[in-house]
N, C-alpha and C. Protein backbone atom coordinates (compact mmCIF):
# COMPACT_ATOMS: atom_id res chain seq x y z
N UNK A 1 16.22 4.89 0.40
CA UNK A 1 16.61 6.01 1.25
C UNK A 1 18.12 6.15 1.17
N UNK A 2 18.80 7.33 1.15
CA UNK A 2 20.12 7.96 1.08
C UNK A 2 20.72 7.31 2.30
N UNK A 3 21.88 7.27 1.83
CA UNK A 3 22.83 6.79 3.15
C UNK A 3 22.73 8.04 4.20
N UNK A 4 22.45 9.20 3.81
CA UNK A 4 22.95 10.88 4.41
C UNK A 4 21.40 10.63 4.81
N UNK A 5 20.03 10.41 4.51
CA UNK A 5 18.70 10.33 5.02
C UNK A 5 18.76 9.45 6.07
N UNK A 6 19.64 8.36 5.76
CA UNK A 6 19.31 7.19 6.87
C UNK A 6 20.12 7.70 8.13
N UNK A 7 21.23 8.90 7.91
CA UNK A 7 21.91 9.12 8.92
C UNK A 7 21.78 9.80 9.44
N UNK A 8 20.34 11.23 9.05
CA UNK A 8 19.93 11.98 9.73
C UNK A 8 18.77 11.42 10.72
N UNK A 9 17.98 10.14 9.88
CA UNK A 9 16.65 9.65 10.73
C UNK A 9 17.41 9.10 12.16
N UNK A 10 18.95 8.23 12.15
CA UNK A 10 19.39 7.91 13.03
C UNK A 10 19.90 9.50 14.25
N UNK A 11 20.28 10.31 13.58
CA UNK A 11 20.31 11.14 14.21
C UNK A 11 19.39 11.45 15.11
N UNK A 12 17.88 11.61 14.64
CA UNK A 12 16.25 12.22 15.14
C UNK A 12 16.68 11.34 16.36
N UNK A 13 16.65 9.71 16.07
CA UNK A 13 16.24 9.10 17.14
C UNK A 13 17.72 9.15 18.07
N UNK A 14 18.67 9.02 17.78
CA UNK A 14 19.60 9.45 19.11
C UNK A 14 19.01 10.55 20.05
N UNK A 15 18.82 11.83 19.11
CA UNK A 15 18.18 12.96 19.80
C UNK A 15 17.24 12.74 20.69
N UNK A 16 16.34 11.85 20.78
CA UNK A 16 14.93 11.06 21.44
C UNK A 16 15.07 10.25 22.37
N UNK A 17 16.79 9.41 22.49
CA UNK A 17 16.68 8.75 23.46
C UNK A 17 17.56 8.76 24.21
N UNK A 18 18.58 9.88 24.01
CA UNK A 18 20.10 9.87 24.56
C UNK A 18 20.21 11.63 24.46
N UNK A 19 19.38 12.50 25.22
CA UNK A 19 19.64 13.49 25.06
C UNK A 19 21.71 14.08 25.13
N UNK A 20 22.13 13.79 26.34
CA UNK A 20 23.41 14.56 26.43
C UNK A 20 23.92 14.38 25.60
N UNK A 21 23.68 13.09 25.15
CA UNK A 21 24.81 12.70 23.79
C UNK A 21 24.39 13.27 22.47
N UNK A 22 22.88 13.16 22.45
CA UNK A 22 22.42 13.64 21.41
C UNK A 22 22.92 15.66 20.75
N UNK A 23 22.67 15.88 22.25
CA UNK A 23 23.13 17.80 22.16
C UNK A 23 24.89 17.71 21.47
N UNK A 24 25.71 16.84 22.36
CA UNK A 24 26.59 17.37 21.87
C UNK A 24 26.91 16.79 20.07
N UNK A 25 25.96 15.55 20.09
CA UNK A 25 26.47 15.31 18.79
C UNK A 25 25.29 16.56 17.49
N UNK A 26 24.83 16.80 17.87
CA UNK A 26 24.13 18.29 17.45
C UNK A 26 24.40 19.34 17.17
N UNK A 27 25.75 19.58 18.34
CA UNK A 27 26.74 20.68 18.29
C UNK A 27 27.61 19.99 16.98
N UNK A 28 27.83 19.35 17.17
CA UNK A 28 29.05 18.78 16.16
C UNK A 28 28.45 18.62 14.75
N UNK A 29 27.49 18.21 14.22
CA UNK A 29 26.53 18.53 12.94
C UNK A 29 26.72 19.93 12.96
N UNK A 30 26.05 20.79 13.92
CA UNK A 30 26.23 22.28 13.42
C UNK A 30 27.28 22.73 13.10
N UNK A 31 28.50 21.94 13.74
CA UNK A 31 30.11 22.78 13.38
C UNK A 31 30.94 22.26 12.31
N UNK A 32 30.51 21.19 11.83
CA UNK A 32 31.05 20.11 10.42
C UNK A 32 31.46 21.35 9.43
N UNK A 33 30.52 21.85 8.97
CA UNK A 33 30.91 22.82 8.09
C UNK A 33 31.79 23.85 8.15
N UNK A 34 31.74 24.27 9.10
CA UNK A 34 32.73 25.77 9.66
C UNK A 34 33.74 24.86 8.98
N UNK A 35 34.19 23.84 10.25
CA UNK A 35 35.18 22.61 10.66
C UNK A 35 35.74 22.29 9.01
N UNK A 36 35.60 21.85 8.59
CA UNK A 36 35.95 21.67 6.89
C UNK A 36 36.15 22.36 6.09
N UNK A 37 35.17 23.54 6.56
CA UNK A 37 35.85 25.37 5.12
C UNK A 37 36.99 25.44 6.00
N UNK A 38 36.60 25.32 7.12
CA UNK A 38 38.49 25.98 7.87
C UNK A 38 39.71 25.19 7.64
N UNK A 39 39.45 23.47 7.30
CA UNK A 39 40.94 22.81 7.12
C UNK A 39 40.83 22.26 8.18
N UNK A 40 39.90 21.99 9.34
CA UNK A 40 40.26 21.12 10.56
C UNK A 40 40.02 19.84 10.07
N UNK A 41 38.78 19.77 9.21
CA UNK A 41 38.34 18.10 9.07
C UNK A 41 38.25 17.85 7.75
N UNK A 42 38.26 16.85 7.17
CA UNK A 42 38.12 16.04 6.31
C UNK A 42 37.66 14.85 5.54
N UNK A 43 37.60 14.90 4.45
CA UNK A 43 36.63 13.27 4.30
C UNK A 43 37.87 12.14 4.02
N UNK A 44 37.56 10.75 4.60
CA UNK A 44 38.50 9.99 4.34
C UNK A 44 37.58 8.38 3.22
N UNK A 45 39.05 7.85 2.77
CA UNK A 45 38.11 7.01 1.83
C UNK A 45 37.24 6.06 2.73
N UNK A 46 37.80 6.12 3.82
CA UNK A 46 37.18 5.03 4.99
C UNK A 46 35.86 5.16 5.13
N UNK A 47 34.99 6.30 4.52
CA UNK A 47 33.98 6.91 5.01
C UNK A 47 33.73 7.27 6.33
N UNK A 48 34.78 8.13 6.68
CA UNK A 48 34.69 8.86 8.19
C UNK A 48 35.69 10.30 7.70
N UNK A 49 35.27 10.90 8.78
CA UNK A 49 36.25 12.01 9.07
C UNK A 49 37.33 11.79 9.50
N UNK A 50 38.12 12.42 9.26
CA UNK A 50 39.44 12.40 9.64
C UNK A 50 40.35 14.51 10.49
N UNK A 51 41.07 14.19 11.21
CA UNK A 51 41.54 15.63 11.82
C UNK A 51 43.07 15.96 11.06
N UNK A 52 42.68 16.97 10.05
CA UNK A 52 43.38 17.32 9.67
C UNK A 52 44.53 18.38 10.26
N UNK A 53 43.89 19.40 10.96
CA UNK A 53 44.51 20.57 11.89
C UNK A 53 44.04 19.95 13.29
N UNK A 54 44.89 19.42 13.89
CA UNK A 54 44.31 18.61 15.35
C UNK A 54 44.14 19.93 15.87
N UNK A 55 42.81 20.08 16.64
CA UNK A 55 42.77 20.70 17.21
C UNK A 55 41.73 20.07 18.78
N UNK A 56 41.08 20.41 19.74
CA UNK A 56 40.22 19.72 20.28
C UNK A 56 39.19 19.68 19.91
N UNK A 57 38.81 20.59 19.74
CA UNK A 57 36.96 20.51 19.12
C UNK A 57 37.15 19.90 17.81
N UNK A 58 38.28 19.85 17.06
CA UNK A 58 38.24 19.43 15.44
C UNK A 58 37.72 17.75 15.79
N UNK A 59 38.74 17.60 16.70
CA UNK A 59 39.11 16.04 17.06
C UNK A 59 37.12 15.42 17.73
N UNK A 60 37.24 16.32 18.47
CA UNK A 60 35.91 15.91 19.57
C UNK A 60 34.60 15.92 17.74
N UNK A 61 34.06 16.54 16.82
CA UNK A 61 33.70 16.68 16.40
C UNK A 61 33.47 15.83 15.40
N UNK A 62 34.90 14.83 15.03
CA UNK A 62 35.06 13.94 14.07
C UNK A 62 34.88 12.57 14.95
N UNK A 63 35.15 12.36 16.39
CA UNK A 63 34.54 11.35 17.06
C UNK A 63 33.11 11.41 16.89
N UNK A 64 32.41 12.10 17.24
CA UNK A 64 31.02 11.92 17.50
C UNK A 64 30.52 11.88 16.45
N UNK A 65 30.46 12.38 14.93
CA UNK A 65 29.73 12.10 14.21
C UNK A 65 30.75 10.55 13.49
N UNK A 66 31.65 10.25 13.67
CA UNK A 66 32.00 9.19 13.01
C UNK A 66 31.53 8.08 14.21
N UNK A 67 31.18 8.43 15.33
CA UNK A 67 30.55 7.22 15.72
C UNK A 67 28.87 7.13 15.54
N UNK A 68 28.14 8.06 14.84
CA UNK A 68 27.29 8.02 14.57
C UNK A 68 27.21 7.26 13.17
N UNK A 69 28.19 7.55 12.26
CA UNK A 69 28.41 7.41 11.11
C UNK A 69 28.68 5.76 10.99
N UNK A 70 29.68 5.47 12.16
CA UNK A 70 29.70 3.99 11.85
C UNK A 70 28.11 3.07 12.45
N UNK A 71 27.66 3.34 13.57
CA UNK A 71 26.41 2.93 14.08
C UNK A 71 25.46 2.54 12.70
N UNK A 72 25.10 3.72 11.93
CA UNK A 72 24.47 3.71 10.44
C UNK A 72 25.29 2.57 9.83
N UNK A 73 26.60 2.74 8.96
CA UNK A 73 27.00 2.00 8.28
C UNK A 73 26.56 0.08 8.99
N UNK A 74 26.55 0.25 9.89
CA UNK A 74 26.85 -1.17 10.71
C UNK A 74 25.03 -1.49 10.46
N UNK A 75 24.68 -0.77 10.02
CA UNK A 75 23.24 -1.18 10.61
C UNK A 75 22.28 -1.23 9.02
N UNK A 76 23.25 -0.76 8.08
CA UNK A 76 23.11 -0.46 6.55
C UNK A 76 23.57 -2.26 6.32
N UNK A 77 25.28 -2.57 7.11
CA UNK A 77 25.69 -3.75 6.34
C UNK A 77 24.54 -4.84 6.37
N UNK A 78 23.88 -4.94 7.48
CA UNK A 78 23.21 -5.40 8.72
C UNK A 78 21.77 -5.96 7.60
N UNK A 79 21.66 -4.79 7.23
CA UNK A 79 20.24 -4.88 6.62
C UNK A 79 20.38 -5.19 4.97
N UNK A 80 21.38 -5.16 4.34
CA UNK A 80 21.55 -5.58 3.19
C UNK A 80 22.82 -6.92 3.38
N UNK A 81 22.90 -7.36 4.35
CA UNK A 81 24.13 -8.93 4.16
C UNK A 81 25.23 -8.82 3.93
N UNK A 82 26.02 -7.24 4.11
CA UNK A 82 27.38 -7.04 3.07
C UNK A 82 27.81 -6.86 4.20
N UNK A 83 29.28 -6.64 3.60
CA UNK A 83 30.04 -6.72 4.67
C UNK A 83 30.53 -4.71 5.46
N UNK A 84 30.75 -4.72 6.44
CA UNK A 84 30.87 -3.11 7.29
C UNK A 84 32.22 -2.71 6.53
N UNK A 85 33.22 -3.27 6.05
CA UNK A 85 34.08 -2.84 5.39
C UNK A 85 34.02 -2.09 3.88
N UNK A 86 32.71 -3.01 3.46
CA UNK A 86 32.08 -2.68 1.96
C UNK A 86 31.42 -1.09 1.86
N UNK A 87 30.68 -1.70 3.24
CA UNK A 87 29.70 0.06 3.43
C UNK A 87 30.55 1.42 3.41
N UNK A 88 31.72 1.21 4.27
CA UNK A 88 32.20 1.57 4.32
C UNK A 88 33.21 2.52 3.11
N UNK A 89 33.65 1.75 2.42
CA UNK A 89 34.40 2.06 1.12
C UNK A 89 33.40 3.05 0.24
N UNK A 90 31.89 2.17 0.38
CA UNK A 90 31.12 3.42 -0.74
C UNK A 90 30.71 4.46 -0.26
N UNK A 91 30.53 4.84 1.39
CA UNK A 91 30.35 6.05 2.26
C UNK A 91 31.40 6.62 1.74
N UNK A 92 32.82 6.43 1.80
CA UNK A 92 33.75 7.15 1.88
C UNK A 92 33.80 8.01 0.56
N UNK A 93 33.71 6.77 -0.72
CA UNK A 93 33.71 7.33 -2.51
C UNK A 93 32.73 8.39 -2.35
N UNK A 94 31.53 8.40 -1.92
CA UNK A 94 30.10 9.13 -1.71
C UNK A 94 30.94 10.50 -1.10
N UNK A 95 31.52 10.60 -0.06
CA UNK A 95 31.94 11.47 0.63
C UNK A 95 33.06 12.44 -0.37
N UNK A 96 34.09 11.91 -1.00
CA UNK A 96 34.95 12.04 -1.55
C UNK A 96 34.35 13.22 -2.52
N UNK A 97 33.53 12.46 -3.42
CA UNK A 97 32.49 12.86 -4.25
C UNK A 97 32.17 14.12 -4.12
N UNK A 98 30.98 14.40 -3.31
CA UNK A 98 30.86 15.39 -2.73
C UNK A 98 31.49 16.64 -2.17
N UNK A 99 32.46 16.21 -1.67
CA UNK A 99 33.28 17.11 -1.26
C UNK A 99 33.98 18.43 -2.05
N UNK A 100 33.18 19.48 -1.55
CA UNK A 100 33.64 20.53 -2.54
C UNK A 100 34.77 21.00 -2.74
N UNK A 101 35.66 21.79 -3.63
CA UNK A 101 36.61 22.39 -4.20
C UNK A 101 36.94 23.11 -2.95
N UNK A 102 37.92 22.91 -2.58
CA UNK A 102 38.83 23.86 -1.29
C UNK A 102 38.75 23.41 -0.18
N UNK A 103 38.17 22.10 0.04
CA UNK A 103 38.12 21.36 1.03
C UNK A 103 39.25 20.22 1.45
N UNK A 104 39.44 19.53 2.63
CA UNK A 104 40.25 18.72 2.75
C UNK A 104 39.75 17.19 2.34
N UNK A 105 40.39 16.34 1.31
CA UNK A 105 39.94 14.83 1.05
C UNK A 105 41.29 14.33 1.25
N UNK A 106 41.28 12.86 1.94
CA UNK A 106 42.68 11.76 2.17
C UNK A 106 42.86 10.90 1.07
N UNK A 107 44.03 11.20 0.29
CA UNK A 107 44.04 10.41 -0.72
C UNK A 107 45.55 9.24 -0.52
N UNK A 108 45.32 8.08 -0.52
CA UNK A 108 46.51 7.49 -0.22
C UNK A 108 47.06 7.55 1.09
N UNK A 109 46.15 7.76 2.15
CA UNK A 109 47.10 8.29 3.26
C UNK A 109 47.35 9.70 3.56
N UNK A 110 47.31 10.70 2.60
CA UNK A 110 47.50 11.99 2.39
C UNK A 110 46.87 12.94 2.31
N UNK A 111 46.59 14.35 2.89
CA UNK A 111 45.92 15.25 3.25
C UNK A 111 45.97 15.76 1.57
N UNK A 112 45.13 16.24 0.84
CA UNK A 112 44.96 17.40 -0.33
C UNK A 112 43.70 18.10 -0.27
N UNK A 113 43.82 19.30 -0.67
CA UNK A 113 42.89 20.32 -0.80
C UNK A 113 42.40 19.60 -2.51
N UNK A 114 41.08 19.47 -2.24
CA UNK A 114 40.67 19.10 -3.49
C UNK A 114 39.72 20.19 -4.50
């Protein structure tokens, strides 16, 4: 299973047992995208988001799914013996990866439109 499968199934079940938290982190899945064509957020090698244009909702948006994001990773190291720093590094390459042309990626510390 995909790291991005395992992080939506974790999603389902937040949704199931933590509604308030679940809605707003729901809202914040739905706004990732806007959030990133616009320049607010970004992928970092850390495998998290990062706030590129601080804004509040940019900021509120990159908390909640990066604490979803680490919950998964922690629970990925968990189940394969490696270490949360490891998971980490290949979420981030994965992310990097992905990340389409005109978007924001952290390279070195540094904001670029990739």
């Amino acid at each position: 299973m995909t790291m991005y499968k395992r992080l939506a199934s974790l999603l389902l079940l937040l949704s199931l047992s933590l509604p308030a938290v679940a809605l707003n982190l729901n809202e914040a899945m739905s706004a990732l995208g806007d959030a990133k064509a616009s320049g607010q957020l970004g992928e970092m090698p850390n495998g998290y988001l990062g706030v590129v244009s601080n804004t509040a909702q940019a900021a509120e948006i990159a908390k909640l799914i990066n604490q979803a994001r680490r919950a998964e990773y922690q629970k990925l190291a968990a189940q394969n013996g490696i270490q949360l720093s490891d998971v980490e590094a290949i979420a981030g390459q994965k992310a990097l990866g992905k990340t389409p042309a005109g978007q924001f990626i952290q390279r070195q510390g540094k904001w670029q439109v990739k």
